[in-house]
Protein backbone atom coordinates (compact mmCIF):
# COMPACT_ATOMS: atom_id res chain seq x y z
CA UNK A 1 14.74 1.62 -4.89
CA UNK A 2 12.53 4.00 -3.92
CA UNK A 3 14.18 6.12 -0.69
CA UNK A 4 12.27 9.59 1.20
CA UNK A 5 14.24 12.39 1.97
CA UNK A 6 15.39 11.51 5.57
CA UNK A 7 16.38 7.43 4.76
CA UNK A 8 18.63 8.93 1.52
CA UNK A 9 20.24 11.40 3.95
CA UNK A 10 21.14 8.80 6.17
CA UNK A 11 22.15 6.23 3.57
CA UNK A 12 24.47 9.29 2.37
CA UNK A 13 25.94 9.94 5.31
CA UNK A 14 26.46 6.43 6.23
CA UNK A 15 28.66 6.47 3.05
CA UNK A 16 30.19 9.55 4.08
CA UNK A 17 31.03 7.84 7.37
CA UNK A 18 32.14 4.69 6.12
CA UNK A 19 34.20 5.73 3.62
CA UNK A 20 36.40 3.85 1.34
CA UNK A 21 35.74 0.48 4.36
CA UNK A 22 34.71 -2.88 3.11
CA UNK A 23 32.49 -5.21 4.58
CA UNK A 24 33.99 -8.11 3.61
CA UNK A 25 35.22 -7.63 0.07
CA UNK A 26 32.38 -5.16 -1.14
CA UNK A 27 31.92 -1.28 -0.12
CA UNK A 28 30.63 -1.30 3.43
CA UNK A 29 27.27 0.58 2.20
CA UNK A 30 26.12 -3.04 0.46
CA UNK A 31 25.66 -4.52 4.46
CA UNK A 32 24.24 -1.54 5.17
CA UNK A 33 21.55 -1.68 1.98
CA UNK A 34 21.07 -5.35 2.93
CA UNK A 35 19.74 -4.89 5.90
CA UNK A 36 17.22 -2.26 5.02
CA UNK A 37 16.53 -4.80 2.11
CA UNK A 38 15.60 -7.22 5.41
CA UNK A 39 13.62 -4.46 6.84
CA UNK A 40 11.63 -4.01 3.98
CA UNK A 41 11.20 -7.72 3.68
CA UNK A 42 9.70 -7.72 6.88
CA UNK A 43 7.47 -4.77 5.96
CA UNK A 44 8.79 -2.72 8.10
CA UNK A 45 8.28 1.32 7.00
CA UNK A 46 9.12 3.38 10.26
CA UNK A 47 11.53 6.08 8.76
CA UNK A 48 13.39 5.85 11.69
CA UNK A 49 13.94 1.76 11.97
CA UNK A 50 14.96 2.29 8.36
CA UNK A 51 17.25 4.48 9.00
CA UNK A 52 18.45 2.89 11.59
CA UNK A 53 19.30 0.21 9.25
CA UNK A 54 21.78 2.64 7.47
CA UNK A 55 23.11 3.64 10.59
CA UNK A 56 23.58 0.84 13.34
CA UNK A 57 27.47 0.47 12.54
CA UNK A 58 28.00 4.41 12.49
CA UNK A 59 29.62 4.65 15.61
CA UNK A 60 31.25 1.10 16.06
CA UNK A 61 32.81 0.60 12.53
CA UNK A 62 32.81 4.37 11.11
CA UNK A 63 34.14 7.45 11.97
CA UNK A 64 31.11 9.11 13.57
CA UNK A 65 30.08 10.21 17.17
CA UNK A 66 26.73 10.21 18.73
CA UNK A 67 26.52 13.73 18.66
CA UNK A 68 27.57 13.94 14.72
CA UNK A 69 24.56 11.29 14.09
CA UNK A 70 21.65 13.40 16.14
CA UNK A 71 23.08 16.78 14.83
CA UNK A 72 22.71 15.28 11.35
């Protein structure tokens, strides 16, 4: 899978703020890769709907603030 520089920061960090969570009995980061798998399905290749896709459950299921996503 083929990522640029920005989309495999934020799938990194959405590791980082996910941690060791599940999504239901695989590591949370599979949702997350799923639905930038859907993205790219649907051709979409806006760097920042794709990332996006990595981060949409930062703040609601992981351990990150608003301010810790735009300052990354």
């Amino acid at each position: 899978m083929f990522f640029h520089d920005r989309i495999r920061t934020a799938r990194y960090f959405a590791i980082e703020i996910h941690g060791s969570q599940k999504y239901d009995k695989y590591p949370y980061i599979r949702h997350l890769e799923d639905v930038f798998l859907v993205l790219r399905r649907f051709e979409i290749t806006d760097e920042n709907l794709l990332i996006a896709g990595f981060l949409h459950d930062a703040i609601e299921d992981g351990a990150a603030s608003y301010n810790k996503i735009k300052n990354k």
